[in-house]
N, C-alpha and C. Protein backbone atom coordinates (compact mmCIF):
# COMPACT_ATOMS: atom_id res chain seq x y z
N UNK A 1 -14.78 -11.95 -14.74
CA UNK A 1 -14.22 -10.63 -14.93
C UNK A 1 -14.19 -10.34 -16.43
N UNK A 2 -14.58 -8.86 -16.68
CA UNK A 2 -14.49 -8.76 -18.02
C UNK A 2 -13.19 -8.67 -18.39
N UNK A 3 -13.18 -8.66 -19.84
CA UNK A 3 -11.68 -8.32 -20.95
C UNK A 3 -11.39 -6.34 -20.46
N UNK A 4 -12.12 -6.00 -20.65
CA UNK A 4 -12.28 -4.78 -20.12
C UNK A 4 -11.44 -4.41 -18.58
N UNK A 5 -12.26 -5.14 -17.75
CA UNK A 5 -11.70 -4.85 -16.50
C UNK A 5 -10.04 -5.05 -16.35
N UNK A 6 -9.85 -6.31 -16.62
CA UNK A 6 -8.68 -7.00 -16.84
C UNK A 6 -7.05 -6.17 -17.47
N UNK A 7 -8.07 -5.74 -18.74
CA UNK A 7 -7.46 -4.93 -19.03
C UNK A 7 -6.72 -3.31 -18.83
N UNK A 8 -7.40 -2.80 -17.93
CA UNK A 8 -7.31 -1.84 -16.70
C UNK A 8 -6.83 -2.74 -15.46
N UNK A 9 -6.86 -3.77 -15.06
CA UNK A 9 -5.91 -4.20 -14.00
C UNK A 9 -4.56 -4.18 -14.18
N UNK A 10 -4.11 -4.92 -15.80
CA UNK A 10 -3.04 -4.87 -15.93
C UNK A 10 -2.19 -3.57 -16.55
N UNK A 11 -3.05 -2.93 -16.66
CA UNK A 11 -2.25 -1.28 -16.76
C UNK A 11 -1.68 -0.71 -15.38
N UNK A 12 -2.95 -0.54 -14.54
CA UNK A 12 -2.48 0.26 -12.87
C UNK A 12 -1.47 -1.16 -12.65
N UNK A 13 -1.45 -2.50 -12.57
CA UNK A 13 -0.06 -2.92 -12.07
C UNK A 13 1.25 -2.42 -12.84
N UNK A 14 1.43 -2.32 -14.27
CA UNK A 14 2.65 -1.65 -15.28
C UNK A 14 2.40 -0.50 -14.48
N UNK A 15 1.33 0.59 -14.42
CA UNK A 15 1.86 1.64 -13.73
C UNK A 15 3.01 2.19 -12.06
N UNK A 16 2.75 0.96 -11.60
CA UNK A 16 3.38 1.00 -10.26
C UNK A 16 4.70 0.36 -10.36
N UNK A 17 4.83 -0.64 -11.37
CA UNK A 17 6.01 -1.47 -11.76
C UNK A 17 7.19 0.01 -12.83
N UNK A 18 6.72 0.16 -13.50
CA UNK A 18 7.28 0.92 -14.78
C UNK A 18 7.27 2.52 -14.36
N UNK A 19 6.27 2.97 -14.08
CA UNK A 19 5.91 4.29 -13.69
C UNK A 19 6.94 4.86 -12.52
N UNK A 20 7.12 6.34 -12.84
CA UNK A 20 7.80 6.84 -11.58
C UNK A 20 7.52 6.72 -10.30
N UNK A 21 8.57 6.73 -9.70
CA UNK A 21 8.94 6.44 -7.98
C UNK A 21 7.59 7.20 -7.27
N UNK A 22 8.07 8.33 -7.71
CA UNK A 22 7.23 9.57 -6.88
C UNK A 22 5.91 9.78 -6.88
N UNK A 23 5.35 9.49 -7.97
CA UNK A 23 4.10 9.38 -8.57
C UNK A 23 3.38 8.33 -7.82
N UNK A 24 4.09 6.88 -8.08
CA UNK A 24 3.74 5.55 -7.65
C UNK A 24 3.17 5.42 -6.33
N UNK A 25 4.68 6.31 -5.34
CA UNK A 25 4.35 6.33 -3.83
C UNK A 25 3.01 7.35 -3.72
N UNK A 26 2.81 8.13 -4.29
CA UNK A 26 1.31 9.21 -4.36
C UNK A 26 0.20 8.69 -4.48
N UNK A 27 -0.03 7.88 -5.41
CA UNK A 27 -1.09 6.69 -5.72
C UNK A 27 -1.06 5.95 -4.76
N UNK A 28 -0.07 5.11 -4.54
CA UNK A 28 -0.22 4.16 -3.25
C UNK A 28 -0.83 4.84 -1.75
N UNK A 29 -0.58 5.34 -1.82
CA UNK A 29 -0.70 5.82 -0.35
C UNK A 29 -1.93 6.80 -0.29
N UNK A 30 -2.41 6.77 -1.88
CA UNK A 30 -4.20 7.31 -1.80
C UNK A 30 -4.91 6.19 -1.69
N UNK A 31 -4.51 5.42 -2.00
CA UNK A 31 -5.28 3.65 -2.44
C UNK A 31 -5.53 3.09 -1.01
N UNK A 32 -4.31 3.07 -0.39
CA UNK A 32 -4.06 2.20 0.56
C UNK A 32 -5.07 3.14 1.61
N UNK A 33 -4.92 4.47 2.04
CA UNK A 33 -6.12 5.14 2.83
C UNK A 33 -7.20 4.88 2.21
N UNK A 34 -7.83 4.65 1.23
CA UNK A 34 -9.23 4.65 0.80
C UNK A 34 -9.74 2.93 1.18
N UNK A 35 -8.75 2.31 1.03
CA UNK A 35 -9.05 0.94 1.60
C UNK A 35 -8.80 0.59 2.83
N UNK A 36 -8.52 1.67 3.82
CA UNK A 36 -8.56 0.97 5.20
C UNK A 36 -9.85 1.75 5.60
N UNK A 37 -10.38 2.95 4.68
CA UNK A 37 -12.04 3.64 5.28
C UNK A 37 -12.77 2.53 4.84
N UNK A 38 -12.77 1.56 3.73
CA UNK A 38 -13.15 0.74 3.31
C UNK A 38 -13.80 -0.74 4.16
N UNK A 39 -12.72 -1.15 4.62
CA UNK A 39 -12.08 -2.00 5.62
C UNK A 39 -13.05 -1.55 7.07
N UNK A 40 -13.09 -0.70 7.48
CA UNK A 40 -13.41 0.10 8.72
C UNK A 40 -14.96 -0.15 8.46
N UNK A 41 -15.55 0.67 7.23
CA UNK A 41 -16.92 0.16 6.84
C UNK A 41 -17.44 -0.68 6.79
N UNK A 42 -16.69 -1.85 6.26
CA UNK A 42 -16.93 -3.23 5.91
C UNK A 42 -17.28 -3.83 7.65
N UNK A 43 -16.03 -3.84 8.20
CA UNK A 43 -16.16 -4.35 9.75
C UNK A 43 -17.18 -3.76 10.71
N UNK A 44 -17.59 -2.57 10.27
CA UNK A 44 -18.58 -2.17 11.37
C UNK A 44 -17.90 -1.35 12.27
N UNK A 45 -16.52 -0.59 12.81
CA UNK A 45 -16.11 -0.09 13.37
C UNK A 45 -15.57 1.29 13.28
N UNK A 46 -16.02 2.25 13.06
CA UNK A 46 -15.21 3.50 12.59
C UNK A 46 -14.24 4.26 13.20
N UNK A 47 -13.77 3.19 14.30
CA UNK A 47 -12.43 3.85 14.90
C UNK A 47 -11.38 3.42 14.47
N UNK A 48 -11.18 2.75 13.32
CA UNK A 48 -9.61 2.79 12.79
C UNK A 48 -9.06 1.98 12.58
N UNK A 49 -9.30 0.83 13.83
CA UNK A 49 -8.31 -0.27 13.93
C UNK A 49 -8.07 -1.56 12.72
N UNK A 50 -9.05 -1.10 12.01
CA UNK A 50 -9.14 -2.57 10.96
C UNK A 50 -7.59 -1.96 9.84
N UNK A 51 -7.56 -0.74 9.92
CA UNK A 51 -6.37 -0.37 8.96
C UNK A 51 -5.07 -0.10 9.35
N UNK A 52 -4.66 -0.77 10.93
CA UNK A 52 -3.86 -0.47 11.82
C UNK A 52 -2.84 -1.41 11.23
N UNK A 53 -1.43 -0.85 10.93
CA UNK A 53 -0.42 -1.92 10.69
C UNK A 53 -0.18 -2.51 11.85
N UNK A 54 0.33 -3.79 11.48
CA UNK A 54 0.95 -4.94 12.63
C UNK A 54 2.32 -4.70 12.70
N UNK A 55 3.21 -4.81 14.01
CA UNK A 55 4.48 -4.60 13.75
C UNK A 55 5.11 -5.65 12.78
N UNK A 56 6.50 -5.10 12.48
CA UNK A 56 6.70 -6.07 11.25
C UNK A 56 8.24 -6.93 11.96
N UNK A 57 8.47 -8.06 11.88
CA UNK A 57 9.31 -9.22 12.43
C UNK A 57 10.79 -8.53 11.53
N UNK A 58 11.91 -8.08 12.37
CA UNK A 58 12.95 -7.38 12.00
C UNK A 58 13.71 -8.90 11.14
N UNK A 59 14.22 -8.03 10.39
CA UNK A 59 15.11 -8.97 9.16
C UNK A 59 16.19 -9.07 9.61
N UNK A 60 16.59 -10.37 9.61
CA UNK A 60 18.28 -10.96 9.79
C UNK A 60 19.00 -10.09 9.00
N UNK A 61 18.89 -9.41 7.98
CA UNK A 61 19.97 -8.77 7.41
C UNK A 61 19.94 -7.45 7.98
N UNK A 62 21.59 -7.31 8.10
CA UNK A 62 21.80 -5.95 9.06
C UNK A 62 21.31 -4.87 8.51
N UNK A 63 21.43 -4.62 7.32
CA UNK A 63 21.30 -3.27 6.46
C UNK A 63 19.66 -3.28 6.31
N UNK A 64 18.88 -4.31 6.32
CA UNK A 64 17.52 -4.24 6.20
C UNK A 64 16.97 -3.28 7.08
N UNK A 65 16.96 -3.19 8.03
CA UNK A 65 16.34 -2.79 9.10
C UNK A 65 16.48 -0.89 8.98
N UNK A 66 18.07 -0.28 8.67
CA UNK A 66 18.26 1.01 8.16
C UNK A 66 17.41 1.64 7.16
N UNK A 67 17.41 0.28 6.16
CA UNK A 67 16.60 0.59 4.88
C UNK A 67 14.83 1.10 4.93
N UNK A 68 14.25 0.02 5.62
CA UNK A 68 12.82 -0.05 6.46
C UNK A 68 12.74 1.42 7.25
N UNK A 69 13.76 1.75 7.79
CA UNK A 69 13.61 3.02 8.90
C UNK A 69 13.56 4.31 7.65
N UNK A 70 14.29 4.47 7.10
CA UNK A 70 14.50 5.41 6.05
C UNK A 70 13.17 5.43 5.07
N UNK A 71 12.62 4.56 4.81
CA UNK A 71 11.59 4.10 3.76
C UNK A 71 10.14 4.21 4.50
N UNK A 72 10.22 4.48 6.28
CA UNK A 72 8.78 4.81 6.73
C UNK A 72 9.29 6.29 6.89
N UNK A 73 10.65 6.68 7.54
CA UNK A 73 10.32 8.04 7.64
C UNK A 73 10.03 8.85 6.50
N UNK A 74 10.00 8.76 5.14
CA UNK A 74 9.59 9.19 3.98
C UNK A 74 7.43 8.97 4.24
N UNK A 75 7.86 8.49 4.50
CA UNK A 75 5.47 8.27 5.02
C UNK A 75 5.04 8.84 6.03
C-alpha cells in the first residue's frame, strides 16, 4: 500500500471518529449501500441477499436492547 493511500485511510477513519454525528451517519450509510451492490456483483447474484443483515444476538444488558431499537429506527 502506498504512503499516499494510507494516508487517505487514516483521514476517512478521523473523519467518522472526530467528524459530526450527522454527517458521519450520511457517509456511512452511502458506503455501506455501495458495498453490498458490490458484494452482490462480486457473488454473482443480483437479488440482494449477499447485503442482507443477520439478526443480531440480544444483549444481556437491559437498556441495550431500547438503545439498538431507537438507533435502527433512525435508518
Amino acid at each position: 500500500m502506498t504512503k499516499g493511500t494510507m494516508a487517505d485511510e487514516v483521514s476517512i477513519l478521523r473523519f467518522f471518529e472526530d467528524g459530526p454525528i450527522a454527517k458521519a451517519e450520511v457517509v456511512f450509510n452511502i458506503v455501506r449501500e455501495k458495498m453490498r451492490e458490490r458484494l452482490c456483483e462480486r457473488d454473482g447474484n443480483g437479488d440482494g441477499t449477499a447485503g442482507t443483515p443477520t439478526p443480531r444476538k440480544r444483549s444481556a444488558r437491559p437498556g441495550a436492547d431500547a438503545a439498538r431499537e431507537v438507533a435502527e429506527a433512525k435508518n
